[in-house]
Protein backbone atom coordinates (compact mmCIF):
# COMPACT_ATOMS: atom_id res chain seq x y z
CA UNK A 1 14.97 8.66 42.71
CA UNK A 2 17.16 5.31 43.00
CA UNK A 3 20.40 4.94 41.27
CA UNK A 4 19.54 3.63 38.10
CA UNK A 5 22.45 1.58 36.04
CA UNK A 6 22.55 3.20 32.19
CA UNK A 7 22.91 1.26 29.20
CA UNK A 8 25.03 1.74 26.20
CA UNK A 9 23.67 3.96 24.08
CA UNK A 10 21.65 2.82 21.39
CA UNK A 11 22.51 1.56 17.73
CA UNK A 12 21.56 2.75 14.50
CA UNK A 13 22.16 1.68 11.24
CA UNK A 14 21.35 2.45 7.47
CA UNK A 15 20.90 0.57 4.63
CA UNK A 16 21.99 3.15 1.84
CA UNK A 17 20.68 2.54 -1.97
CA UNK A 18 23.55 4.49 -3.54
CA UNK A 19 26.37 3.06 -2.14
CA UNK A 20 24.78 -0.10 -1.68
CA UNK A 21 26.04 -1.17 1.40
CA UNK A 22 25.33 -0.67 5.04
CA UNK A 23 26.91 1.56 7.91
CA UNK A 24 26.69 1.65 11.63
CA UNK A 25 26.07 5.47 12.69
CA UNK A 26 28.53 6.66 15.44
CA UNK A 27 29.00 9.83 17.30
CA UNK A 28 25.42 9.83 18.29
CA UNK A 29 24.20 13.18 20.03
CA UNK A 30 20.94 12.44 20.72
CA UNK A 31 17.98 10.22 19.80
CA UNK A 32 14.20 10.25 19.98
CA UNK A 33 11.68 7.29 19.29
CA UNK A 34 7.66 6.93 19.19
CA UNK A 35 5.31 4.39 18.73
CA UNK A 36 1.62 4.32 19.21
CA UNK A 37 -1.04 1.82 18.52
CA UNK A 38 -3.29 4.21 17.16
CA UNK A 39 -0.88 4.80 14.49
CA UNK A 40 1.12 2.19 12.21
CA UNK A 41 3.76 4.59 11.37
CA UNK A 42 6.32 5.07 14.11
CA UNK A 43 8.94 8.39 14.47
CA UNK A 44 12.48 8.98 15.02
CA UNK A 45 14.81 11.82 14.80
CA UNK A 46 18.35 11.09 15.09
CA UNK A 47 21.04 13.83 15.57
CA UNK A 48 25.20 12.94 14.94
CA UNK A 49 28.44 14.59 14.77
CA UNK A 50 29.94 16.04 11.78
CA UNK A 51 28.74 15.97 8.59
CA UNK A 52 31.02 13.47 6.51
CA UNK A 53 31.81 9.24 7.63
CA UNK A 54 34.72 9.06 9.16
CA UNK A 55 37.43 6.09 9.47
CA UNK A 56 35.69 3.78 10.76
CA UNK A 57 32.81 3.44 7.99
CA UNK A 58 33.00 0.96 4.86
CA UNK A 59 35.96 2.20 2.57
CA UNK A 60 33.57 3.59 -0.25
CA UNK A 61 31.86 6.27 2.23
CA UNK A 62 34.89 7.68 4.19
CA UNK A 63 35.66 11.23 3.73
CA UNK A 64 32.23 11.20 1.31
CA UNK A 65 29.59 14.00 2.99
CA UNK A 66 26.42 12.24 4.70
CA UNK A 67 24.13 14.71 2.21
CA UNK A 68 25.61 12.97 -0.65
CA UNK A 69 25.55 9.62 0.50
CA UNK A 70 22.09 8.99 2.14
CA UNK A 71 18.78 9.30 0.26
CA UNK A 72 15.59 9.67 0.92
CA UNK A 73 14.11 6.11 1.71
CA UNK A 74 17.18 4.48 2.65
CA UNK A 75 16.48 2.01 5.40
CA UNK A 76 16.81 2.59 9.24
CA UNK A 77 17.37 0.19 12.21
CA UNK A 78 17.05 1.46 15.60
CA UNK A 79 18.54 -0.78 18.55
CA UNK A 80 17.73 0.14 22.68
CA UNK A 81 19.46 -1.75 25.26
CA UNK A 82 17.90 -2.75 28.03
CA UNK A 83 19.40 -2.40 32.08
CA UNK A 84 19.98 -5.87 32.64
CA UNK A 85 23.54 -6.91 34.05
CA UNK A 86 24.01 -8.76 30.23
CA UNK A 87 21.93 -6.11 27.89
CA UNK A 88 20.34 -7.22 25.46
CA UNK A 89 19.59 -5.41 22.29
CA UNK A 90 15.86 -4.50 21.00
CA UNK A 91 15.01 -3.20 17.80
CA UNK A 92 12.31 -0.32 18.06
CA UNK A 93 12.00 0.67 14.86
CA UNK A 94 12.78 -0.51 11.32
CA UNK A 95 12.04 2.13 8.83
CA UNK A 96 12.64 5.17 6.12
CA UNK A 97 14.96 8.08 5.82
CA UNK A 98 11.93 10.90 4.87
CA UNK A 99 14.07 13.64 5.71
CA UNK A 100 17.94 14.96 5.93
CA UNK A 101 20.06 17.77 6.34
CA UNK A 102 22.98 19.28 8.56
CA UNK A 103 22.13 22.04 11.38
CA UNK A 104 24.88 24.32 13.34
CA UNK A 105 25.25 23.06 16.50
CA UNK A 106 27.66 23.96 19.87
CA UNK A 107 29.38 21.24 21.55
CA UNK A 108 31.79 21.84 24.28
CA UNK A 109 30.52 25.51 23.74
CA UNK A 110 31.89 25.62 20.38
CA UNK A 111 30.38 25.75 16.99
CA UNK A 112 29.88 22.22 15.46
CA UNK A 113 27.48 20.86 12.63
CA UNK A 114 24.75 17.83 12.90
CA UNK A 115 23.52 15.87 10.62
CA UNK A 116 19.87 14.97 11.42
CA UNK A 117 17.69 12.85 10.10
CA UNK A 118 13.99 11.60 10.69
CA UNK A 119 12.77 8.49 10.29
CA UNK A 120 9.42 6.87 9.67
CA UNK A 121 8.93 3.10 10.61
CA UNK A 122 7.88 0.67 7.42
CA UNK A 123 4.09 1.50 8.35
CA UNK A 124 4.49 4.24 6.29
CA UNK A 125 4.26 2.19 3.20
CA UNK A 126 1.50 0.70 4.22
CA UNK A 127 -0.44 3.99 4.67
CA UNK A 128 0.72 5.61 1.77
CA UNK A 129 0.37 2.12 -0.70
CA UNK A 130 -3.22 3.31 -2.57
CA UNK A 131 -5.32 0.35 -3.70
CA UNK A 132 -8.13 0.46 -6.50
CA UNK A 133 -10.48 -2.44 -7.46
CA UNK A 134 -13.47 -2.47 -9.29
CA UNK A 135 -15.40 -5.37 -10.53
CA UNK A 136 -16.11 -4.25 -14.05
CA UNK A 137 -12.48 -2.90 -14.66
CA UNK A 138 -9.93 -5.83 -14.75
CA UNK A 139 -7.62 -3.90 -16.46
CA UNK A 140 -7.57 -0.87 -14.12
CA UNK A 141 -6.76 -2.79 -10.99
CA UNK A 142 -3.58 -2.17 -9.54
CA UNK A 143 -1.21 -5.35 -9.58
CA UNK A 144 -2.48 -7.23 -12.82
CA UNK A 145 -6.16 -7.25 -11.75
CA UNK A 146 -5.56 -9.18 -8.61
CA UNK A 147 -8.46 -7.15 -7.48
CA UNK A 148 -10.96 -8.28 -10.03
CA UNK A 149 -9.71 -11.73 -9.57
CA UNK A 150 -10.69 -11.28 -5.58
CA UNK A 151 -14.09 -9.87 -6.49
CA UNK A 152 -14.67 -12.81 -9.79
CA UNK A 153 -16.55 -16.63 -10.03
CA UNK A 154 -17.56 -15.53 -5.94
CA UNK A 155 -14.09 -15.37 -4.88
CA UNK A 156 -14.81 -12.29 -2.45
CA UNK A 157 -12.98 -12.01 0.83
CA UNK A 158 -15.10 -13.86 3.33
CA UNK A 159 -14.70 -15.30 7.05
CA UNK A 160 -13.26 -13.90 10.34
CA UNK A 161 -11.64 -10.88 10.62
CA UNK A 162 -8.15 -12.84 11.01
CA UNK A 163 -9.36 -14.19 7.64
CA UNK A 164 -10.19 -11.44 5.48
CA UNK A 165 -7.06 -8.97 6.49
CA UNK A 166 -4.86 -12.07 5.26
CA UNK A 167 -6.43 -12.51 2.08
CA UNK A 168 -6.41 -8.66 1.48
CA UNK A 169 -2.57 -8.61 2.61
CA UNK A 170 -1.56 -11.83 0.56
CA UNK A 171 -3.38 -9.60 -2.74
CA UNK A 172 -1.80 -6.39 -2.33
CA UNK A 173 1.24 -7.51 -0.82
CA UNK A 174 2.83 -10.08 -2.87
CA UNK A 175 6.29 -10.27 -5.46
CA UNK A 176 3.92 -7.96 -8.21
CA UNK A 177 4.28 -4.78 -5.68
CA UNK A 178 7.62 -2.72 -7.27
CA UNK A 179 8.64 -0.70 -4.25
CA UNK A 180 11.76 -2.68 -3.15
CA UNK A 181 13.74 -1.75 0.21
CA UNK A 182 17.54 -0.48 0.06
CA UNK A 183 18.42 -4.07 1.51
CA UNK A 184 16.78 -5.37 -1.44
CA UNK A 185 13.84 -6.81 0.17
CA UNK A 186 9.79 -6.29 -0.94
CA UNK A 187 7.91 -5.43 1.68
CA UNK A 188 6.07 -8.81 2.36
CA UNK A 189 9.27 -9.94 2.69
CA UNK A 190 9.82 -7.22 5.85
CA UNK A 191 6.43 -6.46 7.19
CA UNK A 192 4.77 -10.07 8.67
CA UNK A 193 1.36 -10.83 9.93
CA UNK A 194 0.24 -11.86 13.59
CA UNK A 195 -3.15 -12.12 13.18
CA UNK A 196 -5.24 -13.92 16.34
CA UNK A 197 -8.44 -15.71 15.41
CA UNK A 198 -11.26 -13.85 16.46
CA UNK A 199 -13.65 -15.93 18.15
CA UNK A 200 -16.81 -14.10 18.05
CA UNK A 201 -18.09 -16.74 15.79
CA UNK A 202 -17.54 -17.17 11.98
CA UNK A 203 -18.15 -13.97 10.28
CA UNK A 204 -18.96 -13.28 7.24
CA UNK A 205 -18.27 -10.01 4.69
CA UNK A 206 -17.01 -8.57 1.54
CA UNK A 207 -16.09 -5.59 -0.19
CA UNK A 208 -18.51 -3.08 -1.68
CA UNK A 209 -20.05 -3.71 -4.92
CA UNK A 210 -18.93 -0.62 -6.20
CA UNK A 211 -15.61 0.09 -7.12
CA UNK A 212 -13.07 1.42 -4.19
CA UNK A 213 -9.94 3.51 -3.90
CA UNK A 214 -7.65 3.89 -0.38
CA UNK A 215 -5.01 3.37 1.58
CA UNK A 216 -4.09 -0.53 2.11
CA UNK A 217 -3.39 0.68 5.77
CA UNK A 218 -7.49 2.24 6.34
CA UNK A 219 -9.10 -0.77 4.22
CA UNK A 220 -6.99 -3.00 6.56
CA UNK A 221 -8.03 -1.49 9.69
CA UNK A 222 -11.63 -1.51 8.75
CA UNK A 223 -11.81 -4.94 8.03
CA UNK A 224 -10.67 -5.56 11.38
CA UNK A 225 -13.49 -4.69 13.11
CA UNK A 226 -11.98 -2.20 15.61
CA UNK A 227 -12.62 -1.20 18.25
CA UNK A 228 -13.90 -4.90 19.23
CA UNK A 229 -10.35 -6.07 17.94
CA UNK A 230 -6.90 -3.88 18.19
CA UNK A 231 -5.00 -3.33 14.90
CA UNK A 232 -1.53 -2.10 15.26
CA UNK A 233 2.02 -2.06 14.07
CA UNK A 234 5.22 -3.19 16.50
CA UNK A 235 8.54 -5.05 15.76
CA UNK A 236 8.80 -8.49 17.22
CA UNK A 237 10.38 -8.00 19.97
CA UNK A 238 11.24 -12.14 20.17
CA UNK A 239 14.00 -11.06 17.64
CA UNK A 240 17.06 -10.90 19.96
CA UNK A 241 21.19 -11.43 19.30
CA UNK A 242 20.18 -9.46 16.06
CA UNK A 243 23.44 -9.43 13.98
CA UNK A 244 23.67 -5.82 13.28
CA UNK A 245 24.92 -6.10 9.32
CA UNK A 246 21.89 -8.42 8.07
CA UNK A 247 18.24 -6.24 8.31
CA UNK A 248 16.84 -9.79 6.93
CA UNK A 249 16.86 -10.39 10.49
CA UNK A 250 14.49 -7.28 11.53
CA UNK A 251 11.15 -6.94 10.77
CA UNK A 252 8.02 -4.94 11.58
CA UNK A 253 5.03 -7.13 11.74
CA UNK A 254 0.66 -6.25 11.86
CA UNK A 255 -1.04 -7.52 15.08
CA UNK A 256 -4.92 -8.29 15.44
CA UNK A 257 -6.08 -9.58 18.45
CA UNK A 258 -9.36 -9.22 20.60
CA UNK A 259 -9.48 -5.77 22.17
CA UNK A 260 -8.41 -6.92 26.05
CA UNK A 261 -10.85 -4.28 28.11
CA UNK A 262 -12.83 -7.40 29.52
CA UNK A 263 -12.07 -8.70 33.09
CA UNK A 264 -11.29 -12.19 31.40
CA UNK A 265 -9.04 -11.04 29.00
CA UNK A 266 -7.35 -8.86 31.20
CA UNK A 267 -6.26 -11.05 32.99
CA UNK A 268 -5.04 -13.54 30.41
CA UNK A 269 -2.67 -10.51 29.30
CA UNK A 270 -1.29 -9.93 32.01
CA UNK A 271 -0.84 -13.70 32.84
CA UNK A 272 0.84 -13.97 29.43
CA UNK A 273 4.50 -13.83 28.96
CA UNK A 274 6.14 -10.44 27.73
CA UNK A 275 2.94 -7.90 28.61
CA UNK A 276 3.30 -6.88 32.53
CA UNK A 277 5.43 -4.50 33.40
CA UNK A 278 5.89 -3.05 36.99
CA UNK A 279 6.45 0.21 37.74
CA UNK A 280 8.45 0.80 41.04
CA UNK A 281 7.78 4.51 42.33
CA UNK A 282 11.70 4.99 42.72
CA UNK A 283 12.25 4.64 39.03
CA UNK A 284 9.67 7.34 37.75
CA UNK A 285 11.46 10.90 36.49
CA UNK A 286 8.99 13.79 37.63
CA UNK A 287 5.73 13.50 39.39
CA UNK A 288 5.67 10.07 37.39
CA UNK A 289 1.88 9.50 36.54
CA UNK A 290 -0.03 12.37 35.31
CA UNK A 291 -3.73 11.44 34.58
CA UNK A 292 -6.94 12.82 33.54
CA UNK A 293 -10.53 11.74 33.70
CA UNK A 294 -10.89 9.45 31.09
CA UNK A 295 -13.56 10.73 28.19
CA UNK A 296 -15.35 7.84 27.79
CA UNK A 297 -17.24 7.84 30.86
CA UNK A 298 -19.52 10.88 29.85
CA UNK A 299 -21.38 8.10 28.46
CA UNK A 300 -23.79 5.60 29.89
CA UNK A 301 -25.98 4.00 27.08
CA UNK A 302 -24.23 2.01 24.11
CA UNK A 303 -25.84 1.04 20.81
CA UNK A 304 -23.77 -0.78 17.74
CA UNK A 305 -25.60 -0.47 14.52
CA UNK A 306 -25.02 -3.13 12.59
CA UNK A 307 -23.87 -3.94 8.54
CA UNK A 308 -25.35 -7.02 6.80
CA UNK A 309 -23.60 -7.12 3.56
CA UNK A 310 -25.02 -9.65 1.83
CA UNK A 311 -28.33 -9.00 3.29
CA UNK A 312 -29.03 -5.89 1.18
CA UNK A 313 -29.40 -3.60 3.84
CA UNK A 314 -26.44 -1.54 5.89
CA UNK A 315 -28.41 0.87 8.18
CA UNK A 316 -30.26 0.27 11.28
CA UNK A 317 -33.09 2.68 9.90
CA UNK A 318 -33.37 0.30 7.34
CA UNK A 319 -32.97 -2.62 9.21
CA UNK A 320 -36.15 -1.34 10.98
CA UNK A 321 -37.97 -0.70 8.12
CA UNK A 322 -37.73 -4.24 6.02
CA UNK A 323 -38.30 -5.93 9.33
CA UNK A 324 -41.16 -4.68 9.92
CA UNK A 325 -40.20 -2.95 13.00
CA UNK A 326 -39.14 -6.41 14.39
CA UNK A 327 -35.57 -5.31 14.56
CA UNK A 328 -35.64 -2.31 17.04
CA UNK A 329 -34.53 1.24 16.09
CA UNK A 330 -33.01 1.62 19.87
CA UNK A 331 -32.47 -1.52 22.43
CA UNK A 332 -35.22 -0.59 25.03
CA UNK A 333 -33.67 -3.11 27.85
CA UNK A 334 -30.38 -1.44 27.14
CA UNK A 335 -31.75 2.09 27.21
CA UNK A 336 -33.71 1.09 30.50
CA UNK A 337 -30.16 -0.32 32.04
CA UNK A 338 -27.61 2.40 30.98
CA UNK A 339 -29.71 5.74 30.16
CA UNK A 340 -30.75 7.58 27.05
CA UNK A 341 -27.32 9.31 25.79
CA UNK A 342 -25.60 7.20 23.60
CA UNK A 343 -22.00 6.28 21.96
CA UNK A 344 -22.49 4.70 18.67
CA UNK A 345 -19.75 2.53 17.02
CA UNK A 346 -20.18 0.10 13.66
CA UNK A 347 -19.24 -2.60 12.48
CA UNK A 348 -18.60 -4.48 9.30
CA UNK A 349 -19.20 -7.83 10.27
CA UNK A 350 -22.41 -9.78 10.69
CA UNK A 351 -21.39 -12.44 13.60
CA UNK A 352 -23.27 -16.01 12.90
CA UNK A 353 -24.52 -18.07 16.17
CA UNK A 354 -24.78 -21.05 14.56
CA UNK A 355 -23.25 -23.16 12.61
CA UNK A 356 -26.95 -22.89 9.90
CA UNK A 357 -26.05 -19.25 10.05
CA UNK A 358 -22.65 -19.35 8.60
CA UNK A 359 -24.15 -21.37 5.49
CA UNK A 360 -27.13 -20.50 5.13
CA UNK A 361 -25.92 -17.63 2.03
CA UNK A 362 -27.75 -14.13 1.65
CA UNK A 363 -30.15 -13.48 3.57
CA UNK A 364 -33.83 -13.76 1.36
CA UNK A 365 -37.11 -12.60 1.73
CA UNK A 366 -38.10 -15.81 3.10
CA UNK A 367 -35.30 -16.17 5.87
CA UNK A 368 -35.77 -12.62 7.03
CA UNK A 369 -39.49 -13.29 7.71
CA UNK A 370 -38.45 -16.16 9.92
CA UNK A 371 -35.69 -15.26 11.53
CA UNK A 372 -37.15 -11.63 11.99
CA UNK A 373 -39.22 -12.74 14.25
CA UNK A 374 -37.92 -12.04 17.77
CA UNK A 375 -34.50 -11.97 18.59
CA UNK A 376 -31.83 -13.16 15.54
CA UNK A 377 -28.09 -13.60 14.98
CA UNK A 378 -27.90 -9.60 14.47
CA UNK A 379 -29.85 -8.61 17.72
CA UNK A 380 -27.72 -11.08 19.48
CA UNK A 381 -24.60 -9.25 18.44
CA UNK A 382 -25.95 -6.00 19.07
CA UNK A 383 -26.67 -6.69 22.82
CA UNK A 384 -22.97 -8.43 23.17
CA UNK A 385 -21.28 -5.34 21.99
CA UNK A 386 -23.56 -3.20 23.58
CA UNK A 387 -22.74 -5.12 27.04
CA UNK A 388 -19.23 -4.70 26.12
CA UNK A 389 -19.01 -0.95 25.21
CA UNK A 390 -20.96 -0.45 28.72
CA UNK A 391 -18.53 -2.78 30.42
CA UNK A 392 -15.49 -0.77 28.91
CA UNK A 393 -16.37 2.54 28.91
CA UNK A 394 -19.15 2.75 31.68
CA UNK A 395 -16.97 3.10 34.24
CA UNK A 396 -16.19 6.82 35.56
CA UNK A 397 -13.25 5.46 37.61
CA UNK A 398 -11.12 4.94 34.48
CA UNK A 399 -8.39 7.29 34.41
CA UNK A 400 -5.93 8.42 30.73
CA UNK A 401 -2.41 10.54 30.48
CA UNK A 402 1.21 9.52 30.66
CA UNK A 403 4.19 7.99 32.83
CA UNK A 404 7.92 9.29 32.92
CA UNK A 405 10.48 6.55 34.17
CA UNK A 406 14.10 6.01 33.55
CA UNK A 407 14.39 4.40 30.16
CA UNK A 408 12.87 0.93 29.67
CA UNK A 409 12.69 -1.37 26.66
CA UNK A 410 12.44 -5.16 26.26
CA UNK A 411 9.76 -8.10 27.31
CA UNK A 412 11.34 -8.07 30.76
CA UNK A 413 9.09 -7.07 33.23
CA UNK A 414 11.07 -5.26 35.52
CA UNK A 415 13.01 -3.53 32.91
CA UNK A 416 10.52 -3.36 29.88
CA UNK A 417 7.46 -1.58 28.45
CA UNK A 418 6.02 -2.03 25.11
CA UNK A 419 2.69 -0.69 23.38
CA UNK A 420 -0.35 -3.00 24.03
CA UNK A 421 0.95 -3.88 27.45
CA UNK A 422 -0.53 -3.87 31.17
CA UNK A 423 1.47 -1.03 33.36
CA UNK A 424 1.10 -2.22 37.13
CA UNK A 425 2.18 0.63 39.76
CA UNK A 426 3.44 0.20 43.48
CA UNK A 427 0.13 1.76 44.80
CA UNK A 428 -2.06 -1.48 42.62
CA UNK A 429 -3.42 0.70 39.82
CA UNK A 430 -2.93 -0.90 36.40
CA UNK A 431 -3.20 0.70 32.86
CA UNK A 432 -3.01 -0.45 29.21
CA UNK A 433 -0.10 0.79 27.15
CA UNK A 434 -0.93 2.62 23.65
CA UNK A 435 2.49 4.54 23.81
CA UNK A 436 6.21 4.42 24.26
CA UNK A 437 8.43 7.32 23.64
CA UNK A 438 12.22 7.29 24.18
CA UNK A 439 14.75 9.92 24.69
CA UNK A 440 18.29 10.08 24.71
CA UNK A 441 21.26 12.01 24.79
CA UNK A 442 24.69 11.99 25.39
CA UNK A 443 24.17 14.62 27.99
CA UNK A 444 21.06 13.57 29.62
CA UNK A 445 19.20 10.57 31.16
CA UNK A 446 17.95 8.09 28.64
CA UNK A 447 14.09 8.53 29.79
CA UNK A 448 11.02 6.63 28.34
CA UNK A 449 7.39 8.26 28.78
CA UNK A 450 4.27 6.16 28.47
CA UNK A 451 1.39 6.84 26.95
CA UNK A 452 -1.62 5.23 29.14
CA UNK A 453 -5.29 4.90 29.11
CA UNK A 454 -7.73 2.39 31.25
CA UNK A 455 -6.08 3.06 34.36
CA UNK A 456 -7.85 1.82 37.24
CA UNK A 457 -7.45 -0.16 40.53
CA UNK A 458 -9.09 -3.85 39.36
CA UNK A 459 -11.16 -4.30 42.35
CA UNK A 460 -12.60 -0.43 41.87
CA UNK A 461 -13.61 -1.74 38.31
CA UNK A 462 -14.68 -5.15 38.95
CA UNK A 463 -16.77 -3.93 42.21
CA UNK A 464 -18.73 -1.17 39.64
CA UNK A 465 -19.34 -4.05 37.20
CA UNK A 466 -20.75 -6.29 40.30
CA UNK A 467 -23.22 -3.46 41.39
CA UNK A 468 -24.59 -3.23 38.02
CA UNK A 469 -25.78 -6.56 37.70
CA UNK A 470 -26.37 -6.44 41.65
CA UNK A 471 -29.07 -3.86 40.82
CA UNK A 472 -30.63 -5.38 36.94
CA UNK A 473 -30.22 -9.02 38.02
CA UNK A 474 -33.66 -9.72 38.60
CA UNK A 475 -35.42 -6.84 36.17
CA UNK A 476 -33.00 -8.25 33.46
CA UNK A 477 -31.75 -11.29 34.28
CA UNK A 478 -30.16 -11.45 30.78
CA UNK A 479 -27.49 -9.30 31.59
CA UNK A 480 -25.79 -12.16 33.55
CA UNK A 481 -25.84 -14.37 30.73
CA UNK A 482 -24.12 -11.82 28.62
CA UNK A 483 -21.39 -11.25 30.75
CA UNK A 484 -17.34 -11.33 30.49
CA UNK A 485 -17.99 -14.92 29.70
CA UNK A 486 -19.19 -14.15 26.82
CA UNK A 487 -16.80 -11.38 25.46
């Protein structure tokens, strides 16, 4: 392995409720981070000397015991450098003290105590935050009724994706929720919103008729329409020269954008500034990558049932039935292209075509007799995200497990990594980033392990892809026209 320059070590600070003011933790031992896109809430553990503030904290915490002076909930910043020649620092994590207490530890192979605590990032509120609506019950609706409101005179959540998470957000998440931060912010005020339009057409939806109970965080996440969209948690990393005593600078914020597993947007990613990162094979700790098959290719024949809310039917059984077994139980083309077996994956959006389709209201008797009749806005969608899954998950030459390198952080690409980013190696594979994990100690290398799936060499995939509609192009010439384009 190549001599690697270190950074300083990283930065932590707390926002504590009791004392009401904030304090930069020194005398770090060691330090662990994670963040994953399949999960909003991201870990840390952080271990320290002693088990009292020293001279160097404010004047109302010195000599005071760390037990007595940090609470549970008190608010967390955690800084990485990166290895340029002028580091720059990164926030990782903003977040909540959930747990506390001193250990027994050896240092210089003699008995010391720790103080340890573990951290969860703000997505923790969100998962934890339960929401109840129900149209009949103004007065048992969390925040005032806000939900009845959402639900009354037809004001129900409708439109894109991109559309409906910010309405639900902006009601659930506004100056009426009580939980305030130990910096004295709400959390709307600390958790923002980057939410990509998604351009499958205008969509329409709402919430069940009947009343519902849940996490803001899982209602959320299924009104995003995964996994045709991405839904995850991060801190921004464009936040740089943070001044370490303000956290009004530091926030976490909720991305949405089109899942990226087409060839198109693939490459728009990794054309896009702040989501490549090489991977020289001097820099990895270990044997580096360690992969796997990846699971999805046991399959080779992809069906989406569908959800038409305002249509009065949800199932694909019934869709079958009240069409008159115009709408198809199974796609026969599809099952003909890709095989029998099948991966199934919903969806709570009806995607309109046409601009007729987005106003036309509820479906009634009369429009499902007409447009019923051979293929309609919901067929359509099915065969797109049937194309897709195939396109995504077809290929056996996708590969899923981890990389070890010498710690990284940042947008740079030659020092960076963050989750939802493209990992490109030295021999031309490339994967997508759903991980990062960093570890660090004041005895050891400050490492940073990757989690990875979708890694591939592009011209393996792309060459699969062109043999596929090589060999269907003239039994099904459709398949062409419902290529990447499309996606």
């Amino acid at each position: 392995m190549t001599q690697i320059r270190t950074s300083p070590p990283p930065t932590v600070w707390l926002w504590l409720k009791k004392s009401r003011t904030s304090v930069q933790i020194t005398d770090l031992v060691s330090l662990d981070t994670s963040r994953t896109m399949e999960n909003p809430v991201a870990s840390a553990t952080i271990t320290f000397k002693g088990d009292r503030w020293g001279a160097s904290a404010p004047l109302p915490l010195r000599g005071r015991r760390f037990e007595d002076t940090i609470d549970f909930y008190d608010l967390v910043r955690i800084d990485w450098h990166d290895r340029q020649a002028l580091p720059k620092r990164w926030p990782v994590l903003v977040g909540f003290v959930i747990a506390c207490e001193a250990q027994d530890g050896m240092q210089e192979a003699l008995p010391s105590t720790e103080f340890v605590l573990t951290v969860r990032s703000l997505g923790e509120a969100l998962v934890r935050y339960q929401i109840f609506w129900h149209p009949h019950i103004a007065a048992q609706n969390n925040l005032g009724g806000i939900g009845y409101l959402l639900r009354a005179k037809g004001k129900l959540p409708t439109g894109r994706p991109d559309q409906v998470i910010q309405t639900l957000f902006s009601a659930f998440l506004n100056g009426d929720y009580l939980f305030t931060l130990a910096d004295g912010r709400k959390i709307y005020e600390a958790v923002t919103l980057s939410l990509e339009a998604i351009p499958d057409g205008a969509a329409l939806t709402a919430l069940s008729a009947m009343g519902m109970e849940g996490a803001l965080w899982a209602t959320l996440k299924r009104y995003a329409d995964c996994p045709w969209n991405e839904f995850f948690m991060d801190v921004p990393l464009s936040e740089l020269s943070l001044n370490p005593g303000h956290a009004s600078t530091t926030r976490e914020e909720v991305v949405l954008r089109p899942t990226p597993w087409t060839f198109e947007r693939w490459d728009r990613l990794a054309t896009s500034d702040g989501w490549l990162f090489t991977f020289p094979l001097g820099e990895r700790i270990g044997p580096g990558l360690s992969l796997r098959r990846s699971a999805d290719s046991v399959y080779n024949f992809f069906w989406c049932t569908g959800k038409a809310e305002f249509s009065g039917f949800d199932q694909l059984s019934i869709l079958y039935n009240r069409s008159g077994g115009k709408i198809p139980r199974y796609d026969a083309d599809a099952a003909e292209r890709y095989g029998l077996r099948r991966l199934e994956v919903s969806t709570e959006y009806v995607q309109f075509r046409t601009e007729d389709d987005a106003t036309s209201g509820a479906i009634s008797a009369a429009h499902r007799s007409t447009m019923n009749t051979g293929k309609n806005f919901l067929c359509e969608l099915l065969e797109n995200r049937t194309t897709f899954l195939h396109q995504t998950s077809g290929f056996d030459g996708f590969w899923e497990g981890s990389y070890t390198t010498v710690g990284r952080v940042g947008l740079d690409g030659g020092v960076g990594a963050r989750i939802g980013g493209i990992a490109r190696f030295s021999d031309g594979r490339e994967g997508y980033i759903t991980g990062v994990r960093h570890a660090w100690g004041v005895d050891a290398l400050w490492m940073t392990t990757l989690t990875l799936t979708k890694v591939h060499k592009p011209s393996d995939w792309r060459g699969w892809w062109k043999r596929v509609e090589d060999a269907r192009v003239a039994a099904t010439p459709r398949l062409v026209s419902l290529g990447i384009g499309r996606l």
